[in-house]
PDB file of N, CA and C in Angstrom:
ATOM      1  N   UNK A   1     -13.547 -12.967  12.306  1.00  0.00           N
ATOM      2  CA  UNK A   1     -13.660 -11.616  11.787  1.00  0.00           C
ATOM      3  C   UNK A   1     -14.446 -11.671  10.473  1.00  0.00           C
ATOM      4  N   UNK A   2     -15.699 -10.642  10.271  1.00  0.00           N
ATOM      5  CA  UNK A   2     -16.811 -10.901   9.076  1.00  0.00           C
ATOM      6  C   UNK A   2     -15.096 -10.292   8.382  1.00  0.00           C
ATOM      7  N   UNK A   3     -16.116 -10.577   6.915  1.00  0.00           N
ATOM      8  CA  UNK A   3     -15.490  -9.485   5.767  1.00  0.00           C
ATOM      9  C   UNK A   3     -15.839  -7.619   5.983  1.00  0.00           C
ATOM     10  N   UNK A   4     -16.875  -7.549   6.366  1.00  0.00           N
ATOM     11  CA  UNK A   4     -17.272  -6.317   5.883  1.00  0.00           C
ATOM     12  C   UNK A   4     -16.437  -5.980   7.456  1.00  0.00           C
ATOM     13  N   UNK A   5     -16.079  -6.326   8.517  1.00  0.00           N
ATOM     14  CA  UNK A   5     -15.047  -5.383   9.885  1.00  0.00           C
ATOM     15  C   UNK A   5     -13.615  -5.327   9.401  1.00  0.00           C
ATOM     16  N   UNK A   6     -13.120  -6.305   8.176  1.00  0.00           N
ATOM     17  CA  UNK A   6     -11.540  -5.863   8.004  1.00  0.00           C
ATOM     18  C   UNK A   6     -11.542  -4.646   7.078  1.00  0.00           C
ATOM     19  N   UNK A   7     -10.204  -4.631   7.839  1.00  0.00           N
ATOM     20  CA  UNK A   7      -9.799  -2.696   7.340  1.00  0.00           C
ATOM     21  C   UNK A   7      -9.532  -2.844   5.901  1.00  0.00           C
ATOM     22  N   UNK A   8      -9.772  -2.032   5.116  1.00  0.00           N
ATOM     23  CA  UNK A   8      -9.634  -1.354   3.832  1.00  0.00           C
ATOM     24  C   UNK A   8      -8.836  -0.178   3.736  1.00  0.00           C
ATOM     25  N   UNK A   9      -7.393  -0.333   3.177  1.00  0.00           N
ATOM     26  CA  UNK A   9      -6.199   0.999   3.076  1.00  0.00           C
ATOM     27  C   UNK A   9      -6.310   1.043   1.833  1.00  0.00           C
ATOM     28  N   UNK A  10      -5.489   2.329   1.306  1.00  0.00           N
ATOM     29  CA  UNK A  10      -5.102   3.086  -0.190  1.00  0.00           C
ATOM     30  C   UNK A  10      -4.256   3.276  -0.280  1.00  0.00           C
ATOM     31  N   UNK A  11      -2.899   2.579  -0.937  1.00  0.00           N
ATOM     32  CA  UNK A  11      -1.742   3.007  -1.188  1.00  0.00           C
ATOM     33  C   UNK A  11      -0.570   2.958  -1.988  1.00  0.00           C
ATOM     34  N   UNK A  12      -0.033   2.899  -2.236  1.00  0.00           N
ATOM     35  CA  UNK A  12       1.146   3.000  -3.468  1.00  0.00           C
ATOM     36  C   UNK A  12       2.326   2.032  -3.383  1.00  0.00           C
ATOM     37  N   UNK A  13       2.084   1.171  -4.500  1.00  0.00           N
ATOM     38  CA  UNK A  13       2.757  -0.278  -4.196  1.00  0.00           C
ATOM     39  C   UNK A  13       4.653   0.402  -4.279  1.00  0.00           C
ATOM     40  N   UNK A  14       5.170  -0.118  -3.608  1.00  0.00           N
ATOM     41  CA  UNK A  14       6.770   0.360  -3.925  1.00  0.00           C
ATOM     42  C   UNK A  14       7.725  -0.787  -4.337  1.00  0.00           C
ATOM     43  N   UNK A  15       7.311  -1.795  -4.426  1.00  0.00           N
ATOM     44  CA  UNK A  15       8.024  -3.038  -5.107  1.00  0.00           C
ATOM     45  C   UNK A  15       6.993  -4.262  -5.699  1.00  0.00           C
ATOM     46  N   UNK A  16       7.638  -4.585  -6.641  1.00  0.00           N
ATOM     47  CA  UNK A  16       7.063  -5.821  -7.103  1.00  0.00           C
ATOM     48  C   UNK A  16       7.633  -7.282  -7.508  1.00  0.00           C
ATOM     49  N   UNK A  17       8.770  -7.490  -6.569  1.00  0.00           N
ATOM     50  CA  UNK A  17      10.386  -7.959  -7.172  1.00  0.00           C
ATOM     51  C   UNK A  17       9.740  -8.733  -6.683  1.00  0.00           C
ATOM     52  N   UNK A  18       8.905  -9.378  -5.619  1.00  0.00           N
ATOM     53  CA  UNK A  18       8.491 -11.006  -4.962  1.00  0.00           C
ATOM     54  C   UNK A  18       7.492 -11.393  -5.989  1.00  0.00           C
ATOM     55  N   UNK A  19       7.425 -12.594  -6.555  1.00  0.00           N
ATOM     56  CA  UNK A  19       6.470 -13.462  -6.575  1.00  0.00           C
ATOM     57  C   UNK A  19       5.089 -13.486  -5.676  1.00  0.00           C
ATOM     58  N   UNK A  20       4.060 -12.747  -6.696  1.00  0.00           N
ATOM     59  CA  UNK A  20       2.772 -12.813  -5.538  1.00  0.00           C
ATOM     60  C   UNK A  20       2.335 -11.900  -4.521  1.00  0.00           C
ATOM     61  N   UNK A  21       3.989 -11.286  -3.946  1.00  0.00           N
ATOM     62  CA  UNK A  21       3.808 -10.149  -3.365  1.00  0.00           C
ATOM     63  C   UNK A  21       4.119  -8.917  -3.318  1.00  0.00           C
ATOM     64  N   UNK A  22       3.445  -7.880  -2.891  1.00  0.00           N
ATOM     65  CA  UNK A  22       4.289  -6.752  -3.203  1.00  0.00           C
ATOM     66  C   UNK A  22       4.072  -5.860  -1.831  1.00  0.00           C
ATOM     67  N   UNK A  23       4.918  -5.073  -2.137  1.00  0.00           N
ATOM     68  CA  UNK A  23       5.047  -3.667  -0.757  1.00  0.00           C
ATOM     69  C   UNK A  23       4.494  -2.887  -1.183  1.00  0.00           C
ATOM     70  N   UNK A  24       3.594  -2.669   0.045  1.00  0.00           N
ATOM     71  CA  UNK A  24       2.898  -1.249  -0.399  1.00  0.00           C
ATOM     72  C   UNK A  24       2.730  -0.353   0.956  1.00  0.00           C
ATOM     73  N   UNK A  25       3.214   0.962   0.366  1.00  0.00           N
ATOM     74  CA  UNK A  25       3.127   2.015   1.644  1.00  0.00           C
ATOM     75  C   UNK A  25       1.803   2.663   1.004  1.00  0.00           C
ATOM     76  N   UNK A  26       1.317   3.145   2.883  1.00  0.00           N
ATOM     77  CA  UNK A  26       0.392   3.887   2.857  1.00  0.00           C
ATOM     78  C   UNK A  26       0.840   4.891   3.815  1.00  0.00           C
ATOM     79  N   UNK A  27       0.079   6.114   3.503  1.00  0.00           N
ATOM     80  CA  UNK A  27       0.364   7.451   4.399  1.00  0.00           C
ATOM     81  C   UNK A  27      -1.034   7.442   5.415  1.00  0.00           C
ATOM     82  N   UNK A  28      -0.652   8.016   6.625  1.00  0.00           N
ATOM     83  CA  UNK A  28      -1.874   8.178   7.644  1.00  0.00           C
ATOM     84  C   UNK A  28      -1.215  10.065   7.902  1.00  0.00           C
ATOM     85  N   UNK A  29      -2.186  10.586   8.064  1.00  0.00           N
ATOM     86  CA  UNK A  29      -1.870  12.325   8.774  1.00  0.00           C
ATOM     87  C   UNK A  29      -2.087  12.327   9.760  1.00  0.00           C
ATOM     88  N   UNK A  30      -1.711  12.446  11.356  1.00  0.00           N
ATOM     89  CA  UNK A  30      -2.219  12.699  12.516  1.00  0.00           C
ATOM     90  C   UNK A  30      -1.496  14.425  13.065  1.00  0.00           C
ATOM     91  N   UNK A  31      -2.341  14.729  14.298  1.00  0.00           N
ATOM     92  CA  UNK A  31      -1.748  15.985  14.695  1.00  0.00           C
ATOM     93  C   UNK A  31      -0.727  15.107  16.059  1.00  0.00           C
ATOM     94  N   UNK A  32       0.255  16.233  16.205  1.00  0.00           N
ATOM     95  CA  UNK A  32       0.875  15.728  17.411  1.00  0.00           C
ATOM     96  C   UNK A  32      -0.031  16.831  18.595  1.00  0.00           C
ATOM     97  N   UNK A  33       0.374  15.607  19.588  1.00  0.00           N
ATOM     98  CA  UNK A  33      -0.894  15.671  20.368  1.00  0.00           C
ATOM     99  C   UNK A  33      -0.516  17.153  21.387  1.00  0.00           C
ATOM    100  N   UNK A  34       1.258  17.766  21.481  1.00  0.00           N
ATOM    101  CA  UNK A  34       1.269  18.899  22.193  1.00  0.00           C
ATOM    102  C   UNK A  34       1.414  20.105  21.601  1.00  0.00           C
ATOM    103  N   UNK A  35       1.501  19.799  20.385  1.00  0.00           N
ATOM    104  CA  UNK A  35       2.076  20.948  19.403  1.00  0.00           C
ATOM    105  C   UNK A  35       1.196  21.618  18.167  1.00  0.00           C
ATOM    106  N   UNK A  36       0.212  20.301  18.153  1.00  0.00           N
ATOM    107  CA  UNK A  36      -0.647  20.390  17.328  1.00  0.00           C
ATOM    108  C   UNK A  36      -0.224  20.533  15.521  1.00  0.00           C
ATOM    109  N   UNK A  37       0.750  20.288  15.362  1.00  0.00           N
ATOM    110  CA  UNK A  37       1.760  19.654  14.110  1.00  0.00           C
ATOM    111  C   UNK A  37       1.161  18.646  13.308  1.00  0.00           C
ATOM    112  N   UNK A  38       0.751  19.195  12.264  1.00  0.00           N
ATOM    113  CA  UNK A  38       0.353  17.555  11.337  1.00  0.00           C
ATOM    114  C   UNK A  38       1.236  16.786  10.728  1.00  0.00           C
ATOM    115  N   UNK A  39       1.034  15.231  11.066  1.00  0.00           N
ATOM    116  CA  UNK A  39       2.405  14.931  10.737  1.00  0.00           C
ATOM    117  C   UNK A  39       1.733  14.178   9.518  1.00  0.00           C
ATOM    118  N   UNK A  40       3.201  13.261   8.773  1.00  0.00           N
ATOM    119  CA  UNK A  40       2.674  12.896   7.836  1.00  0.00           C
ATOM    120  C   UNK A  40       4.133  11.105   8.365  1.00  0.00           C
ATOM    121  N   UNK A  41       2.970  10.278   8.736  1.00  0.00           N
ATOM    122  CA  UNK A  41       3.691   8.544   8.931  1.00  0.00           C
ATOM    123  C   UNK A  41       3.282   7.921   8.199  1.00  0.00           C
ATOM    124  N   UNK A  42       3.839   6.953   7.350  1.00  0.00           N
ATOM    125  CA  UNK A  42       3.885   5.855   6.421  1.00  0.00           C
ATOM    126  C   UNK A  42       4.220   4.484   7.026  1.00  0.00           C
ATOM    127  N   UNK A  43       3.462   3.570   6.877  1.00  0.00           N
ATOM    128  CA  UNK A  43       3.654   2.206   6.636  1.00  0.00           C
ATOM    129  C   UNK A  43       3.752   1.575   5.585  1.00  0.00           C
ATOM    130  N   UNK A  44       5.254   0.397   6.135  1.00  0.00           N
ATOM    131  CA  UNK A  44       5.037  -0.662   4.903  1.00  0.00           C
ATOM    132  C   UNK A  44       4.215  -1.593   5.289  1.00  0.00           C
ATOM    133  N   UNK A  45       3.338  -1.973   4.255  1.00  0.00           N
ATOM    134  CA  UNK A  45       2.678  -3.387   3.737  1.00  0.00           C
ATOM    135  C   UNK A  45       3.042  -4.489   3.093  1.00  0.00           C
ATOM    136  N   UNK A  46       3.186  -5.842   3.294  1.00  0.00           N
ATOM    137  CA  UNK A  46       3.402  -6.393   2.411  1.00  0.00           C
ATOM    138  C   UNK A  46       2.133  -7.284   2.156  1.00  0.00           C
ATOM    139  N   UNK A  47       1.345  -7.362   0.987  1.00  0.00           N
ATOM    140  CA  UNK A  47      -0.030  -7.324   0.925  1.00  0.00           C
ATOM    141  C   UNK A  47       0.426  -8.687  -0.726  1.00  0.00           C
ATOM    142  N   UNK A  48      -0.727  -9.876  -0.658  1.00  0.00           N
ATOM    143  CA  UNK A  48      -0.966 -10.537  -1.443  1.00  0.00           C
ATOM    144  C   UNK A  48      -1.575 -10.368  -2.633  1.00  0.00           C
ATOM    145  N   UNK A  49      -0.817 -10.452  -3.843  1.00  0.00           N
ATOM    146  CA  UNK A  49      -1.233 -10.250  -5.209  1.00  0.00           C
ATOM    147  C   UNK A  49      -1.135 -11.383  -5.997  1.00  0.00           C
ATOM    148  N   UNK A  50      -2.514 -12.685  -5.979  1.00  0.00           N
ATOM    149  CA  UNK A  50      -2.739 -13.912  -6.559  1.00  0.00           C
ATOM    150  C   UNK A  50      -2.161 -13.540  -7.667  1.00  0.00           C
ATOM    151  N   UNK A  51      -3.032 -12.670  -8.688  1.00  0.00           N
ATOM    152  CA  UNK A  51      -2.580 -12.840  -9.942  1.00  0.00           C
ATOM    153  C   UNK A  51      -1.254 -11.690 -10.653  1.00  0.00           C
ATOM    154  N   UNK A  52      -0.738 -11.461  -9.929  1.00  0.00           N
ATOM    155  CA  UNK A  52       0.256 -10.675 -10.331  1.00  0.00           C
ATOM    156  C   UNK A  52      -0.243  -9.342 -11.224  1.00  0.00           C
ATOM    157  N   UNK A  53      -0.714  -8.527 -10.704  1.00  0.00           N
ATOM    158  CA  UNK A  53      -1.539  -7.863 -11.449  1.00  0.00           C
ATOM    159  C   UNK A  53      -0.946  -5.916 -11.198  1.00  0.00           C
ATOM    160  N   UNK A  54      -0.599  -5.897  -9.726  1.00  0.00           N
ATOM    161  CA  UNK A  54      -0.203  -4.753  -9.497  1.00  0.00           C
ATOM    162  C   UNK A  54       1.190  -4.557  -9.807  1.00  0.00           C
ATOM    163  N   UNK A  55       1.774  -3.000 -10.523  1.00  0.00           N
ATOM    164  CA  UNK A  55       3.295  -2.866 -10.805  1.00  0.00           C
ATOM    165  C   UNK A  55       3.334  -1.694 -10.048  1.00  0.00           C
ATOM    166  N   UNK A  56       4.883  -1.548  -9.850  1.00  0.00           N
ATOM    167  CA  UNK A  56       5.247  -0.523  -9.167  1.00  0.00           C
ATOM    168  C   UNK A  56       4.818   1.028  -9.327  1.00  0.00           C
ATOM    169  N   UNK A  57       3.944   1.473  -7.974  1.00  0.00           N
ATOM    170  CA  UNK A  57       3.955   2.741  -8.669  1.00  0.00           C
ATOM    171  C   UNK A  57       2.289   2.929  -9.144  1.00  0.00           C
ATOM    172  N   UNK A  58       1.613   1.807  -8.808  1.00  0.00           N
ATOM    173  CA  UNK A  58       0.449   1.658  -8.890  1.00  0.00           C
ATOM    174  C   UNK A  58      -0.377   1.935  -7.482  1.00  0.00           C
ATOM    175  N   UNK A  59      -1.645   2.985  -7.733  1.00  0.00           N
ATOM    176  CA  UNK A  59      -2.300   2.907  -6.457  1.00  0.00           C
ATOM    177  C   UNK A  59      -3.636   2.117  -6.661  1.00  0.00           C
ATOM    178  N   UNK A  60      -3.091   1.475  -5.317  1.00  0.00           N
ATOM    179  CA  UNK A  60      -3.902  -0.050  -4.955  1.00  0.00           C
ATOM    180  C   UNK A  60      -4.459   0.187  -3.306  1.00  0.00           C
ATOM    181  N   UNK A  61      -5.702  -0.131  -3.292  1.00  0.00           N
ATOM    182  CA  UNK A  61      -6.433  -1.017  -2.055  1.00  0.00           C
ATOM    183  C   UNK A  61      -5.878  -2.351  -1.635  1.00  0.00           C
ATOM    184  N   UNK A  62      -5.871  -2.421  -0.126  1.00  0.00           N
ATOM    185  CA  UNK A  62      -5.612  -3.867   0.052  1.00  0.00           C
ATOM    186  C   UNK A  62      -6.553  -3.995   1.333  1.00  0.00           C
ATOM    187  N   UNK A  63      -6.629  -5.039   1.819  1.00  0.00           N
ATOM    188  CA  UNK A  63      -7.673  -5.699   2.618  1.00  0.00           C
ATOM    189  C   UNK A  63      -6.942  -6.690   3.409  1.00  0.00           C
ATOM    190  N   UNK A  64      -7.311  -6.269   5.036  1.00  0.00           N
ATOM    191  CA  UNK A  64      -6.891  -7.250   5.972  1.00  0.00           C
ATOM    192  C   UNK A  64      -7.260  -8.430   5.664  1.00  0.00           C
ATOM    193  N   UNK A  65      -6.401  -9.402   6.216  1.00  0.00           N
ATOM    194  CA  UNK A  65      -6.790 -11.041   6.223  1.00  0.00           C
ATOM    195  C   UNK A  65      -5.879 -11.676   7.129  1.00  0.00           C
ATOM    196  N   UNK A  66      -6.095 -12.963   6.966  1.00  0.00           N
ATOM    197  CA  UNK A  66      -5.591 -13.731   7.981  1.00  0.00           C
ATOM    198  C   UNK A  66      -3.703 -13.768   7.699  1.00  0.00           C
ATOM    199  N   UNK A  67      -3.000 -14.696   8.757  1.00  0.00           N
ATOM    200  CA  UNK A  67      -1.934 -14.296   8.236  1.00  0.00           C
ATOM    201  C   UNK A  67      -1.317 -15.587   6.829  1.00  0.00           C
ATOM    202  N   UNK A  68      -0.899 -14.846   5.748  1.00  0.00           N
ATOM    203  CA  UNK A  68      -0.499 -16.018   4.600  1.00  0.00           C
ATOM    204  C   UNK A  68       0.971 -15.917   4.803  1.00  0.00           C
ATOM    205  N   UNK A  69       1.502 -15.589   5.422  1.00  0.00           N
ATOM    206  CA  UNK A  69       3.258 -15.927   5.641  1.00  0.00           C
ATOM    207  C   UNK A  69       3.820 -15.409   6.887  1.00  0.00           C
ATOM    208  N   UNK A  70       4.745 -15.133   7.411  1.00  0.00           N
ATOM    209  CA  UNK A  70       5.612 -14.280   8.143  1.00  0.00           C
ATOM    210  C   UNK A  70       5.458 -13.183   8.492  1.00  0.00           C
ATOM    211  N   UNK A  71       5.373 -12.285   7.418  1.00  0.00           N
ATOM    212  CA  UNK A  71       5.015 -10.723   7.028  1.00  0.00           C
ATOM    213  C   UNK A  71       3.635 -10.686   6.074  1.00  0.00           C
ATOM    214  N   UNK A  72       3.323 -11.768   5.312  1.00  0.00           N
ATOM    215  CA  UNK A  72       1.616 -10.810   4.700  1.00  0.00           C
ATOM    216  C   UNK A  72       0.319 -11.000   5.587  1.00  0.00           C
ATOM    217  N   UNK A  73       0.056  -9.744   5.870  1.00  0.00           N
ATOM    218  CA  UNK A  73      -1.111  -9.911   6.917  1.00  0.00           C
ATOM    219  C   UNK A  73      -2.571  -8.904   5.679  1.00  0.00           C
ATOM    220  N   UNK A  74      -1.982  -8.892   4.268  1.00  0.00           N
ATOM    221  CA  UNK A  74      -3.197  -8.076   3.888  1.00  0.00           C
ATOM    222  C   UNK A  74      -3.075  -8.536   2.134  1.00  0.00           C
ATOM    223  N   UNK A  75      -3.958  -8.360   1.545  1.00  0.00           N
ATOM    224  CA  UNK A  75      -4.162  -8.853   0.302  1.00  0.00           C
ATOM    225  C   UNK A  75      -5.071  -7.903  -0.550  1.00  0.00           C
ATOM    226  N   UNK A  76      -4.266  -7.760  -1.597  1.00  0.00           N
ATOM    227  CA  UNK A  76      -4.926  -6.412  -2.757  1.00  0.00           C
ATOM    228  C   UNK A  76      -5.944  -7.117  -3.252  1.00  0.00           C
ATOM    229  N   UNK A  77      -6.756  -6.067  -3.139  1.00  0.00           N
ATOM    230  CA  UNK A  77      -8.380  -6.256  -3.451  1.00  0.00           C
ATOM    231  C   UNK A  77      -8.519  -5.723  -4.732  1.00  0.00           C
ATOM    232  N   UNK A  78      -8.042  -4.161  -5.090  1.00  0.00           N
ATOM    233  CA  UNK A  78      -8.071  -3.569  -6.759  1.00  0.00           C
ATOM    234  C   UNK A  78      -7.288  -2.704  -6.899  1.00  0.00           C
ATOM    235  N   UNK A  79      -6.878  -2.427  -8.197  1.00  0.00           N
ATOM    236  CA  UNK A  79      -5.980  -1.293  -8.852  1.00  0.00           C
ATOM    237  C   UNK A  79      -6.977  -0.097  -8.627  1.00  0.00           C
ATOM    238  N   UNK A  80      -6.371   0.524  -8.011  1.00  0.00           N
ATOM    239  CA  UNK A  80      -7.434   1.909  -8.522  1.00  0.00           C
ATOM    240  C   UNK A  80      -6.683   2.795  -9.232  1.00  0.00           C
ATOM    241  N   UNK A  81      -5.272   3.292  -9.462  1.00  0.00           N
ATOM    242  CA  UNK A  81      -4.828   3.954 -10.728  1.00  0.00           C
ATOM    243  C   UNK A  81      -3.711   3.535 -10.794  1.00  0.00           C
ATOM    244  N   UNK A  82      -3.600   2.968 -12.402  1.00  0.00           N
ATOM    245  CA  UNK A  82      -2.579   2.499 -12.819  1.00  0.00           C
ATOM    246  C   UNK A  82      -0.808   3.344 -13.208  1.00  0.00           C
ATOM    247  N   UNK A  83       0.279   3.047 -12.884  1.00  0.00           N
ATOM    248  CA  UNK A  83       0.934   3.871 -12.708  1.00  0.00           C
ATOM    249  C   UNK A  83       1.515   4.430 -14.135  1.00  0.00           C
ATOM    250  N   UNK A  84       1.914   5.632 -14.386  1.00  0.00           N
ATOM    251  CA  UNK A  84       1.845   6.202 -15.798  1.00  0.00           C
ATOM    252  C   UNK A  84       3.549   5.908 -15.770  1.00  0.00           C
ATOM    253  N   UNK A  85       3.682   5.277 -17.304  1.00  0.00           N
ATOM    254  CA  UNK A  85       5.083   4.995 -18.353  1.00  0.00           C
ATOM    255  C   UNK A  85       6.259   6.114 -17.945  1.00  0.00           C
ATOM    256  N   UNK A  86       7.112   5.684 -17.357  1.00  0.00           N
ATOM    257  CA  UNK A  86       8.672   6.361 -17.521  1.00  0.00           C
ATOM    258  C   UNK A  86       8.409   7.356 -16.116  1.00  0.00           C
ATOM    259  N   UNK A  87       7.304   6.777 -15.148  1.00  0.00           N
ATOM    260  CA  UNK A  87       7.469   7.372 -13.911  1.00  0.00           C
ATOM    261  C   UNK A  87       7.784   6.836 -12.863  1.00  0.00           C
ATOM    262  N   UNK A  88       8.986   7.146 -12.089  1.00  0.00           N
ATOM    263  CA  UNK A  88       9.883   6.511 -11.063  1.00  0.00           C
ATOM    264  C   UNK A  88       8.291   6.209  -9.660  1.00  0.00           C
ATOM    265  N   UNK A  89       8.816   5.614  -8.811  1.00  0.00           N
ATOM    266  CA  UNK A  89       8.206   5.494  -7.825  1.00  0.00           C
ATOM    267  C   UNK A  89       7.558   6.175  -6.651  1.00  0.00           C
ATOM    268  N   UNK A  90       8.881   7.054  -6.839  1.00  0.00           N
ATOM    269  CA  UNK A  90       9.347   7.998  -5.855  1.00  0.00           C
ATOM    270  C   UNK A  90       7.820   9.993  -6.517  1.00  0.00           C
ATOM    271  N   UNK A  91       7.797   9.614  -7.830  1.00  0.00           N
ATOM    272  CA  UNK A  91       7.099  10.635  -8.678  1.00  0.00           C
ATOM    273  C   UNK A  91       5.479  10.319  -8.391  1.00  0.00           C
ATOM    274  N   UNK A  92       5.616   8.673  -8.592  1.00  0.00           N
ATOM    275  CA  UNK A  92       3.948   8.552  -7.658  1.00  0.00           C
ATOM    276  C   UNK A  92       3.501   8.627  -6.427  1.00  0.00           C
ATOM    277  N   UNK A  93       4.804   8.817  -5.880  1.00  0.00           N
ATOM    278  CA  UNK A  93       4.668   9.411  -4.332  1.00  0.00           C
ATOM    279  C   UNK A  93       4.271  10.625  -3.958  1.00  0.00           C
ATOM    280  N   UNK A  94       4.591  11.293  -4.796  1.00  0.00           N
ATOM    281  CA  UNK A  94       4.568  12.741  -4.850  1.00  0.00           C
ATOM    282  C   UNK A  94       5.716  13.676  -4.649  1.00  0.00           C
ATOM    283  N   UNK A  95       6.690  12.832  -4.496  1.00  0.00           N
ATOM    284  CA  UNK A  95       7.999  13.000  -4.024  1.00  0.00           C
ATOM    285  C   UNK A  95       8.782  13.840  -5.510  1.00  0.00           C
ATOM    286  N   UNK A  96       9.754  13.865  -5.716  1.00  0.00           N
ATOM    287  CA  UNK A  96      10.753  14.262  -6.597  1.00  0.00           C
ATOM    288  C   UNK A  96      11.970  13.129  -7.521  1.00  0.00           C
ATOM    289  N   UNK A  97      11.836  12.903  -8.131  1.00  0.00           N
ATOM    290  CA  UNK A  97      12.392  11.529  -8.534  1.00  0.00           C
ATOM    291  C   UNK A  97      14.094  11.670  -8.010  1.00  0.00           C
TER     292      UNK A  97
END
């Protein structure tokens, strides 16, 4: 698999308690296919962070790769916004704390 065919996601790290790794959900929107309902499904990620760089609550890119454990099949590529002081997780979700 080149570099430039693995997938590239956007999403919002929700833990950072592992060493190296962290969880990160991403949201996808699809319609349901009889009702025509937009839904809103989330996946967890658990995506590789060499230098310990992403904190909770941070929205991050990550990038398919090969597999580095059990569960990491993807590895953060960059911070794209850093998460703002004295805001729960659940608030960078968009959620309600």
């Amino acid at each position: 698999m080149e570099r430039d065919d693995r997938k590239v996601l956007e999403g919002v790290v929700l833990s950072d308690k592992m060493d190296k790794t962290r969880v990160v959900t991403v949201e996808r929107r699809l319609r349901h296919k009889s009702y025509g309902k937009v839904l809103t499904r989330t996946t967890k990620l658990y995506a590789h962070d060499e230098k310990n760089e992403s904190k909770a609550g941070d929205h991050v890119a990550v990038m398919e790769t090969r597999p580095l454990s059990k569960l990491k099949r993807w590895r953060l590529v960059s911070v794209i916004k850093r998460a703002q002081e004295g805001k729960s997780v659940e608030e960078a979700l968009g959620g309600t704390p």
